[in-house]
N, C-alpha and C. Protein backbone atom coordinates (compact mmCIF):
# COMPACT_ATOMS: atom_id res chain seq x y z
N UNK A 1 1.60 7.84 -30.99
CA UNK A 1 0.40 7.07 -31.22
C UNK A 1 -0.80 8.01 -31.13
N UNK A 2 -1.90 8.23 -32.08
CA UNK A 2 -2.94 8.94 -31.99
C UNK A 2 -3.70 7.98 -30.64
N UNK A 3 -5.14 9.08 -30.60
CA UNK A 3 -6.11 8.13 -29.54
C UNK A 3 -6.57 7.57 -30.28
N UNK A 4 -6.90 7.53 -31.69
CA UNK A 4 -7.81 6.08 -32.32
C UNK A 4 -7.17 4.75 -32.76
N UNK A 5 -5.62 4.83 -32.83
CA UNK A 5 -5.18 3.92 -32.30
C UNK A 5 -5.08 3.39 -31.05
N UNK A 6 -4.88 4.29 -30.14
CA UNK A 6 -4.55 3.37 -28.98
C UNK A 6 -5.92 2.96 -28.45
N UNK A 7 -7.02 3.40 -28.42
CA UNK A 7 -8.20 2.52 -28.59
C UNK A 7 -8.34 1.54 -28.89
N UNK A 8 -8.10 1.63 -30.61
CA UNK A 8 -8.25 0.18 -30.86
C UNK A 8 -6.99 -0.55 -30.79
N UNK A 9 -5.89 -0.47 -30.26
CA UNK A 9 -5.10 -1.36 -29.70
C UNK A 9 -5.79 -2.09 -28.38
N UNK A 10 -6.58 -0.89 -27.08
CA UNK A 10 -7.06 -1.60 -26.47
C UNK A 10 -8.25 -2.68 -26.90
N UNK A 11 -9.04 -2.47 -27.52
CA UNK A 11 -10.18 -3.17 -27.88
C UNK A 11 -9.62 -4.40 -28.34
N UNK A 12 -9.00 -4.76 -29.40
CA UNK A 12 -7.96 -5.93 -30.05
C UNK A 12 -7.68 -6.67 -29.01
N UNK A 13 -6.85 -6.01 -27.83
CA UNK A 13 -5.89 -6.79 -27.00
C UNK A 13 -7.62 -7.21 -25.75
N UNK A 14 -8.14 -6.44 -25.73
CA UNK A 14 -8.93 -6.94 -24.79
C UNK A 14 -10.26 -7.61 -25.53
N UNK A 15 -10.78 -7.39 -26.45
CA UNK A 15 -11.38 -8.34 -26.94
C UNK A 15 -13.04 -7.90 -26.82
N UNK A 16 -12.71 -6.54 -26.85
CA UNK A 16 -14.08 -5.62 -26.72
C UNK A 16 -14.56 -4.71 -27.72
N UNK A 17 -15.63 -3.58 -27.60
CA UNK A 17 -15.83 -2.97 -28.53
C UNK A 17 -15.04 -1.81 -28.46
N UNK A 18 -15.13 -0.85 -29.78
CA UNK A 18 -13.99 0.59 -29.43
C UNK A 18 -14.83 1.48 -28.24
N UNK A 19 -15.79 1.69 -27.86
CA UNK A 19 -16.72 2.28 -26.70
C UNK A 19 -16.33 1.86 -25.64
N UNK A 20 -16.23 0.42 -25.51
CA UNK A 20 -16.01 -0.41 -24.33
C UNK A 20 -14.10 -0.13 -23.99
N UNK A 21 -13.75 -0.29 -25.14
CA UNK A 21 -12.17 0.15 -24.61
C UNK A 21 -11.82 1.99 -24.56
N UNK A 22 -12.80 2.38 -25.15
CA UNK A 22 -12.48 3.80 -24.83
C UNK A 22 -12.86 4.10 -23.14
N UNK A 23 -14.02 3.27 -22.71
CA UNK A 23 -14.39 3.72 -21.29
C UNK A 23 -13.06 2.52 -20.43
N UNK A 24 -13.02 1.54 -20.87
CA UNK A 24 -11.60 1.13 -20.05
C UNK A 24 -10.03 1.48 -20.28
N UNK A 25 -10.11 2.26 -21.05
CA UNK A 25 -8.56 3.04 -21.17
C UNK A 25 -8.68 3.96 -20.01
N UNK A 26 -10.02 5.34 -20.23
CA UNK A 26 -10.02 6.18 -19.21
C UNK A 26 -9.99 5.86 -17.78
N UNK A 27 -10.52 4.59 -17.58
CA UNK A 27 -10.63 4.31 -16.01
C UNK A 27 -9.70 3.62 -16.33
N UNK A 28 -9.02 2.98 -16.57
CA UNK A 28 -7.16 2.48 -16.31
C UNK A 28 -6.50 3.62 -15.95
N UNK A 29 -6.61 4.38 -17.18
CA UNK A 29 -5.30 5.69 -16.95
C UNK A 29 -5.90 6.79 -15.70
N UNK A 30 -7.11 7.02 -15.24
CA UNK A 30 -7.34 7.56 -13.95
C UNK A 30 -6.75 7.48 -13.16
N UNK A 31 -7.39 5.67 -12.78
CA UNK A 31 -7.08 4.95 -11.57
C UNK A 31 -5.26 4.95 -11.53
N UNK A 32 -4.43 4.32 -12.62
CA UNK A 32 -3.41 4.78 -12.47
C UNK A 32 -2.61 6.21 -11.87
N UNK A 33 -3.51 7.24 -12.41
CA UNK A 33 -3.22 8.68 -11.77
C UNK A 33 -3.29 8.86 -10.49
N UNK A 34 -4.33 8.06 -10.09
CA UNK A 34 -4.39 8.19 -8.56
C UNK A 34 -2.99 7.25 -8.07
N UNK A 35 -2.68 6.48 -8.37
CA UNK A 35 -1.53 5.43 -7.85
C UNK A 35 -0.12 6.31 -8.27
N UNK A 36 0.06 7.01 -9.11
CA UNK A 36 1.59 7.67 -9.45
C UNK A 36 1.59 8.98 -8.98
N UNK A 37 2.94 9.41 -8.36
CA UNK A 37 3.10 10.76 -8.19
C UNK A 37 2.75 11.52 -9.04
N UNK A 38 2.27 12.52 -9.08
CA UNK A 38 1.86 14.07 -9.73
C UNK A 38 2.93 14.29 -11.19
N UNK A 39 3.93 14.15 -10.63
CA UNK A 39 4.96 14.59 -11.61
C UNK A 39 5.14 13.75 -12.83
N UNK A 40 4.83 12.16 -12.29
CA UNK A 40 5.11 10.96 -13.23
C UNK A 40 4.04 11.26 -14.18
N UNK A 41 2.97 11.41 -13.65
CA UNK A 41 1.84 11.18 -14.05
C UNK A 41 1.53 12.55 -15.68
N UNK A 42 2.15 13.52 -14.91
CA UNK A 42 2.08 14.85 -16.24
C UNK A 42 3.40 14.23 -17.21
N UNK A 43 4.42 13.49 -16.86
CA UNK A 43 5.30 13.16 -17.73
C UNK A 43 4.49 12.18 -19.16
N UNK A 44 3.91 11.23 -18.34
CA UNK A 44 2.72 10.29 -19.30
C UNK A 44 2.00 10.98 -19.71
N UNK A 45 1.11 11.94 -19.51
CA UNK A 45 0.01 12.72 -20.12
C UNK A 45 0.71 13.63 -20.88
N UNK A 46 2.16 13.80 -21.10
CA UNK A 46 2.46 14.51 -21.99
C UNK A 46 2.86 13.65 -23.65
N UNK A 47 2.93 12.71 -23.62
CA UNK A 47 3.44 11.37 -24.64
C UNK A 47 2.03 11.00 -25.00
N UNK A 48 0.98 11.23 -24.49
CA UNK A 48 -0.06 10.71 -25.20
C UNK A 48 -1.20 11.81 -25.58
N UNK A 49 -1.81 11.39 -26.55
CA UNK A 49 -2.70 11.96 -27.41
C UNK A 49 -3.49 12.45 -26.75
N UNK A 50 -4.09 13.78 -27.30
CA UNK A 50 -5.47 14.41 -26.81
C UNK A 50 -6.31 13.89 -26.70
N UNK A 51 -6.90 13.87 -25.47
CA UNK A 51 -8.08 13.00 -25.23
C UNK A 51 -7.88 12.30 -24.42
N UNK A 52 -6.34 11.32 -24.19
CA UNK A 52 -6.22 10.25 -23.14
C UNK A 52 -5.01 11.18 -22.21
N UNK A 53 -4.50 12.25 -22.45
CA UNK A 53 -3.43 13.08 -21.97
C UNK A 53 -4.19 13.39 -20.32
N UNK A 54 -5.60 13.91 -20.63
CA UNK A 54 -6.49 14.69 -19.16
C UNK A 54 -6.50 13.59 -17.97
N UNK A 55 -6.83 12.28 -18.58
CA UNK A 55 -7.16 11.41 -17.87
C UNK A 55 -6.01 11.23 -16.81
N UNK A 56 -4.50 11.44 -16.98
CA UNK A 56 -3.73 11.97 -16.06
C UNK A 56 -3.40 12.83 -15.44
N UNK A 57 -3.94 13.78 -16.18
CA UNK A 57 -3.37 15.45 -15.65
C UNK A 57 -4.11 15.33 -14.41
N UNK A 58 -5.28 14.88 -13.98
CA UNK A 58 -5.95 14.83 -12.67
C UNK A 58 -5.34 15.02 -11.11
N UNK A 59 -3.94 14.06 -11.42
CA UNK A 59 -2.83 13.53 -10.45
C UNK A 59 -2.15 15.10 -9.83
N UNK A 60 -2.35 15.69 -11.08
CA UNK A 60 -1.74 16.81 -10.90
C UNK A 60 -2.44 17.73 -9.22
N UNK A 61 -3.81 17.21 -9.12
CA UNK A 61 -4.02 18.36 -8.38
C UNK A 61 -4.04 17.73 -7.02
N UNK A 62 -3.15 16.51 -7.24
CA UNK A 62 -3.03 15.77 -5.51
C UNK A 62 -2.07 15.65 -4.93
N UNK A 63 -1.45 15.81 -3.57
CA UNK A 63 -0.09 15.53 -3.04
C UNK A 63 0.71 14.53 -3.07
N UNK A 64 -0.24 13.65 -2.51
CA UNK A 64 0.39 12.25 -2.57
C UNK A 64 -0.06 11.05 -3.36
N UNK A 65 0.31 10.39 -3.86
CA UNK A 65 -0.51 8.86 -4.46
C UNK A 65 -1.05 8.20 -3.68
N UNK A 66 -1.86 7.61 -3.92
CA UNK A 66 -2.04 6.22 -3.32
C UNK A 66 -1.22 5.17 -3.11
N UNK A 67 -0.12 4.96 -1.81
CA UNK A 67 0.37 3.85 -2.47
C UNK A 67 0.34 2.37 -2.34
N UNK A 68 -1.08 2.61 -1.46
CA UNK A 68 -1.40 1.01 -0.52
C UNK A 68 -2.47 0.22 -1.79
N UNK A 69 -2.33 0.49 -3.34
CA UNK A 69 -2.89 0.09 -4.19
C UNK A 69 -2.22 -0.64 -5.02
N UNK A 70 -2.91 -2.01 -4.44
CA UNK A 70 -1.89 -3.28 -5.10
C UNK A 70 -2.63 -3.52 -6.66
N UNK A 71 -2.68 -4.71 -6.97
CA UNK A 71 -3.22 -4.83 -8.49
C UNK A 71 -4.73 -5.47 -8.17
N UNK A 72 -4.55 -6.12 -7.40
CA UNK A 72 -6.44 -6.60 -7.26
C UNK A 72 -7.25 -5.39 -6.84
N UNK A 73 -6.71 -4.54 -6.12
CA UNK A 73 -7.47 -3.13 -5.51
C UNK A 73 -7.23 -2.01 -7.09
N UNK A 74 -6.84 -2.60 -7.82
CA UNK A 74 -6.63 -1.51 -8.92
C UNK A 74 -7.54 -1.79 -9.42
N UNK A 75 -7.95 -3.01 -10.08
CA UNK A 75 -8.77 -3.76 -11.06
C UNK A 75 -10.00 -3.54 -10.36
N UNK A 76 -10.06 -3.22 -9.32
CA UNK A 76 -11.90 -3.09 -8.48
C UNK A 76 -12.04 -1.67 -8.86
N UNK A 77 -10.96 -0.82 -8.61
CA UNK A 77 -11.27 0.41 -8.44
C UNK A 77 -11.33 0.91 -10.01
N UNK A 78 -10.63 0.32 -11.06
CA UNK A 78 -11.43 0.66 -12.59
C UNK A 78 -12.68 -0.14 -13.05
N UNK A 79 -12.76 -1.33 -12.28
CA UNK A 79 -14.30 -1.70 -12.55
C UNK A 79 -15.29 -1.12 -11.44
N UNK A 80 -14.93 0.09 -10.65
CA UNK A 80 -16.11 0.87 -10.55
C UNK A 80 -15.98 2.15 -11.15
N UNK A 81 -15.82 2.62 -11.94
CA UNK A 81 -15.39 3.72 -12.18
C UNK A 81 -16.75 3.48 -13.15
N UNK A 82 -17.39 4.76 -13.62
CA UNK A 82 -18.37 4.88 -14.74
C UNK A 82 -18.62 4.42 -16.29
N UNK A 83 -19.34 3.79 -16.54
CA UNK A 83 -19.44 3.60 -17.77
C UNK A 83 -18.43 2.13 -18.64
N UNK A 84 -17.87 1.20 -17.19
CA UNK A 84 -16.65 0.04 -16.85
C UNK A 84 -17.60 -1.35 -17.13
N UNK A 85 -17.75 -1.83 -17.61
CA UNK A 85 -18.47 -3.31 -17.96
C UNK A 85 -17.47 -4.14 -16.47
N UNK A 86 -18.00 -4.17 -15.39
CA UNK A 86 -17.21 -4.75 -14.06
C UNK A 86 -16.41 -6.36 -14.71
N UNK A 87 -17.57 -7.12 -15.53
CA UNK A 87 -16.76 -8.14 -16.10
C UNK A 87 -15.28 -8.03 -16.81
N UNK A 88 -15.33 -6.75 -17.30
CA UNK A 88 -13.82 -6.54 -18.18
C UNK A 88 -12.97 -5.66 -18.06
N UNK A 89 -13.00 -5.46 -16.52
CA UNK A 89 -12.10 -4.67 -16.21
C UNK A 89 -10.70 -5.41 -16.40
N UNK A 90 -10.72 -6.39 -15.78
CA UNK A 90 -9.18 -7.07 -15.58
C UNK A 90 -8.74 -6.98 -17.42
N UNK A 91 -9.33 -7.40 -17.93
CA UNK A 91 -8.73 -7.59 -19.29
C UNK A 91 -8.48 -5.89 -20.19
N UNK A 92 -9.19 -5.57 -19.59
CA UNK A 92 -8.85 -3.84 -20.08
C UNK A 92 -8.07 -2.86 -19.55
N UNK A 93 -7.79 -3.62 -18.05
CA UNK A 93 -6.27 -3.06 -17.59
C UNK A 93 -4.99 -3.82 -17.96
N UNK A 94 -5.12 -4.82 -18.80
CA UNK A 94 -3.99 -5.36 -19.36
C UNK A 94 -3.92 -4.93 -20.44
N UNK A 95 -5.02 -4.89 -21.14
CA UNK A 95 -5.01 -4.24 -22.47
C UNK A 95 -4.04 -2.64 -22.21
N UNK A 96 -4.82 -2.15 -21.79
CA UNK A 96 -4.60 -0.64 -21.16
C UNK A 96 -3.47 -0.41 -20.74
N UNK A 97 -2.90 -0.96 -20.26
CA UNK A 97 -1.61 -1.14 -19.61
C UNK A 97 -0.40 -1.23 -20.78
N UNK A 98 -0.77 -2.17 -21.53
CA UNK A 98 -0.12 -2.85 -22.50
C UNK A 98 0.21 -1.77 -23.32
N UNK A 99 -0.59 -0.90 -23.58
CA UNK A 99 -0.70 -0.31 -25.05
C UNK A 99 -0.21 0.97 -24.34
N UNK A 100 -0.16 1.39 -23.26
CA UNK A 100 0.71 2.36 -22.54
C UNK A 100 1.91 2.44 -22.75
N UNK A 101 2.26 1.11 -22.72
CA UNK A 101 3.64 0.47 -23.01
C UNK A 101 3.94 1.06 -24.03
N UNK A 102 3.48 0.56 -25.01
CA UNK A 102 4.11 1.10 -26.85
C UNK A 102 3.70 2.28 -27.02
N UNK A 103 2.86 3.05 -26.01
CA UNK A 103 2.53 4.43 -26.80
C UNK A 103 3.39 5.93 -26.04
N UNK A 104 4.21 5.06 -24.93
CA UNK A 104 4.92 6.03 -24.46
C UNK A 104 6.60 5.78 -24.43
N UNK A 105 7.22 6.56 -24.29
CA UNK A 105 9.15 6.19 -24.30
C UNK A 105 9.02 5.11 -23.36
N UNK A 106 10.43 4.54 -23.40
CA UNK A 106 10.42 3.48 -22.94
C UNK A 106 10.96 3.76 -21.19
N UNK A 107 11.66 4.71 -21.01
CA UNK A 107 12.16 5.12 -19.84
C UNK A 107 10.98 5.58 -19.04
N UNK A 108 9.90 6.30 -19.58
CA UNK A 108 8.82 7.25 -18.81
C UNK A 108 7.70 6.00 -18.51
N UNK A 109 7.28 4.93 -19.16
CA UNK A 109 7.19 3.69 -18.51
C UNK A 109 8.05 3.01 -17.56
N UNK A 110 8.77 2.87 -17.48
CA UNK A 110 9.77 1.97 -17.08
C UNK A 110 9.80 3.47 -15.31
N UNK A 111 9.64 4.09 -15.21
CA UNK A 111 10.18 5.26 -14.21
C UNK A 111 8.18 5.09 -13.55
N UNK A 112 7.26 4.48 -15.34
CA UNK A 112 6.19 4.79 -14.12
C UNK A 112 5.90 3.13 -13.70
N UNK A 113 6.37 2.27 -13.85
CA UNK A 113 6.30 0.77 -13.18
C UNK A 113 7.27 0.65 -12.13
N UNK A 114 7.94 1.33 -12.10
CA UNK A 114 8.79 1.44 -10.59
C UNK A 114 7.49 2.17 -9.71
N UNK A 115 6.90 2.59 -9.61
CA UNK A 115 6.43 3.10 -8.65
C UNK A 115 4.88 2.00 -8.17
N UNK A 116 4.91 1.31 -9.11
CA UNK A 116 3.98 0.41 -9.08
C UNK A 116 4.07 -1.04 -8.43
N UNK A 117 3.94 -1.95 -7.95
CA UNK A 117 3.94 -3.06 -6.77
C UNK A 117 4.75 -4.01 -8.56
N UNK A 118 5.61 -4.72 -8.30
CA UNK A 118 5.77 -5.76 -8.97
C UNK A 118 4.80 -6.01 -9.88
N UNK A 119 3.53 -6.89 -8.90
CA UNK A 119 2.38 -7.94 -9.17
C UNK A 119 1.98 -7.10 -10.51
N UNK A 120 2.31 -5.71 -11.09
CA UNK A 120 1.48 -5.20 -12.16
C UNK A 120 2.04 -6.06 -13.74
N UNK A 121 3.30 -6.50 -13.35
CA UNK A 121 4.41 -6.67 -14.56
C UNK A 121 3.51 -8.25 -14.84
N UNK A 122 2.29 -8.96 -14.13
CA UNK A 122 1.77 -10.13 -14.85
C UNK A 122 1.25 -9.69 -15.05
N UNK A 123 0.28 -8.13 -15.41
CA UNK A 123 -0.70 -7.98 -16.43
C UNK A 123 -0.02 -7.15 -17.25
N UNK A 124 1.12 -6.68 -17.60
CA UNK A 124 1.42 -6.29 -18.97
C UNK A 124 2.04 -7.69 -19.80
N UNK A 125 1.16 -7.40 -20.98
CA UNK A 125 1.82 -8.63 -22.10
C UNK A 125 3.25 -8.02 -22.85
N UNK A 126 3.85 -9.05 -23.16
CA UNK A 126 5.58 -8.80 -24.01
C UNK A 126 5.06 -7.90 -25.08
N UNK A 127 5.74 -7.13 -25.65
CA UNK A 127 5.60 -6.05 -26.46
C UNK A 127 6.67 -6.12 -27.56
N UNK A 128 6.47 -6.48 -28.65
CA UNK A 128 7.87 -7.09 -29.36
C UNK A 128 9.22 -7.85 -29.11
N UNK A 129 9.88 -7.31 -29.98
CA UNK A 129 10.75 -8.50 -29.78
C UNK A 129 12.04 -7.10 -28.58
N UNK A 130 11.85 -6.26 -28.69
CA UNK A 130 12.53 -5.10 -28.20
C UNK A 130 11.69 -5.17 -26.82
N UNK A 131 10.73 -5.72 -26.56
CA UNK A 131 9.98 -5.50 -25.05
C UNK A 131 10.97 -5.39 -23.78
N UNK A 132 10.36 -4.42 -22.90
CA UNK A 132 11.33 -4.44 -21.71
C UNK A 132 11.11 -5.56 -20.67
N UNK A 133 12.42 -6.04 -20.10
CA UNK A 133 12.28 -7.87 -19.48
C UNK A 133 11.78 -7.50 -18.14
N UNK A 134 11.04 -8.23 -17.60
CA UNK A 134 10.63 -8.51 -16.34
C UNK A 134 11.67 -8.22 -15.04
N UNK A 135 10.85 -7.60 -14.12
CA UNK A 135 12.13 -7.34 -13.39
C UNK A 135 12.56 -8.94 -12.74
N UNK A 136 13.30 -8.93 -12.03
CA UNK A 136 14.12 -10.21 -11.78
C UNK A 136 14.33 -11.14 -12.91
N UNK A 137 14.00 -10.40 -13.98
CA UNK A 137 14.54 -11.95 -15.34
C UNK A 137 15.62 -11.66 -16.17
């Protein structure tokens, strides 16, 4: 997936402008960096396009994750992040989230939602008819 798609995949799914989803992709995929190990995190930044790749590499220069970061403490911490419309964060980490989904293998998702609290799997939306099922379903 280039970055001007996955932009405007976010913008579509969230219901914003391409500016507005370009600044809520980066503070999704940050804030995520801070929440995944180092290693996960360069695995994702390697599957995605120049430009949204850095926004993970960050993870790289930390030991540990965060891991006391549930999904309501996620959604605060990308609606403070710079340049974040605070109203649309929640919908631009689903968006964001979402389009993570289709723009990376399905295993290197799936390896980075394990490391993530459950509660994240109600803000990703189904992703075709091939979408990966909910855990416990």
């Amino acid at each position: 997936m280039e970055y001007q798609d996955f932009i405007n995949a976010v913008a579509t799914r969230a219901k914003v402008s391409t500016d507005q989803a370009a600044a809520l992709t980066r503070a999704t995929l940050e804030t995520l960096a801070d929440r995944i190990s180092a290693g996960q995190a360069e695995d994702l930044a390697y599957q995605l396009p120049e430009g949204l790749d850095d926004c993970l590499r960050q993870a790289i220069r930390r030991e540990q994750p965060n891991s006391l970061l549930g999904l309501e403490d996620f959604v605060q911490r990308v609606a403070e992040r710079p340049g974040v419309d605070r109203a649309l964060a929640a919908a631009g980490v689903r968006a964001a989230l979402t389009t993570l989904r289709e723009a990376v293998s399905r295993d290197e998702f799936e390896d980075t939602v394990a490391q993530l609290p459950k509660e994240f799997w109600q803000v990703i939306e189904p992703v075709g008819a091939g979408g990966l099922p909910r855990p416990g379903s």
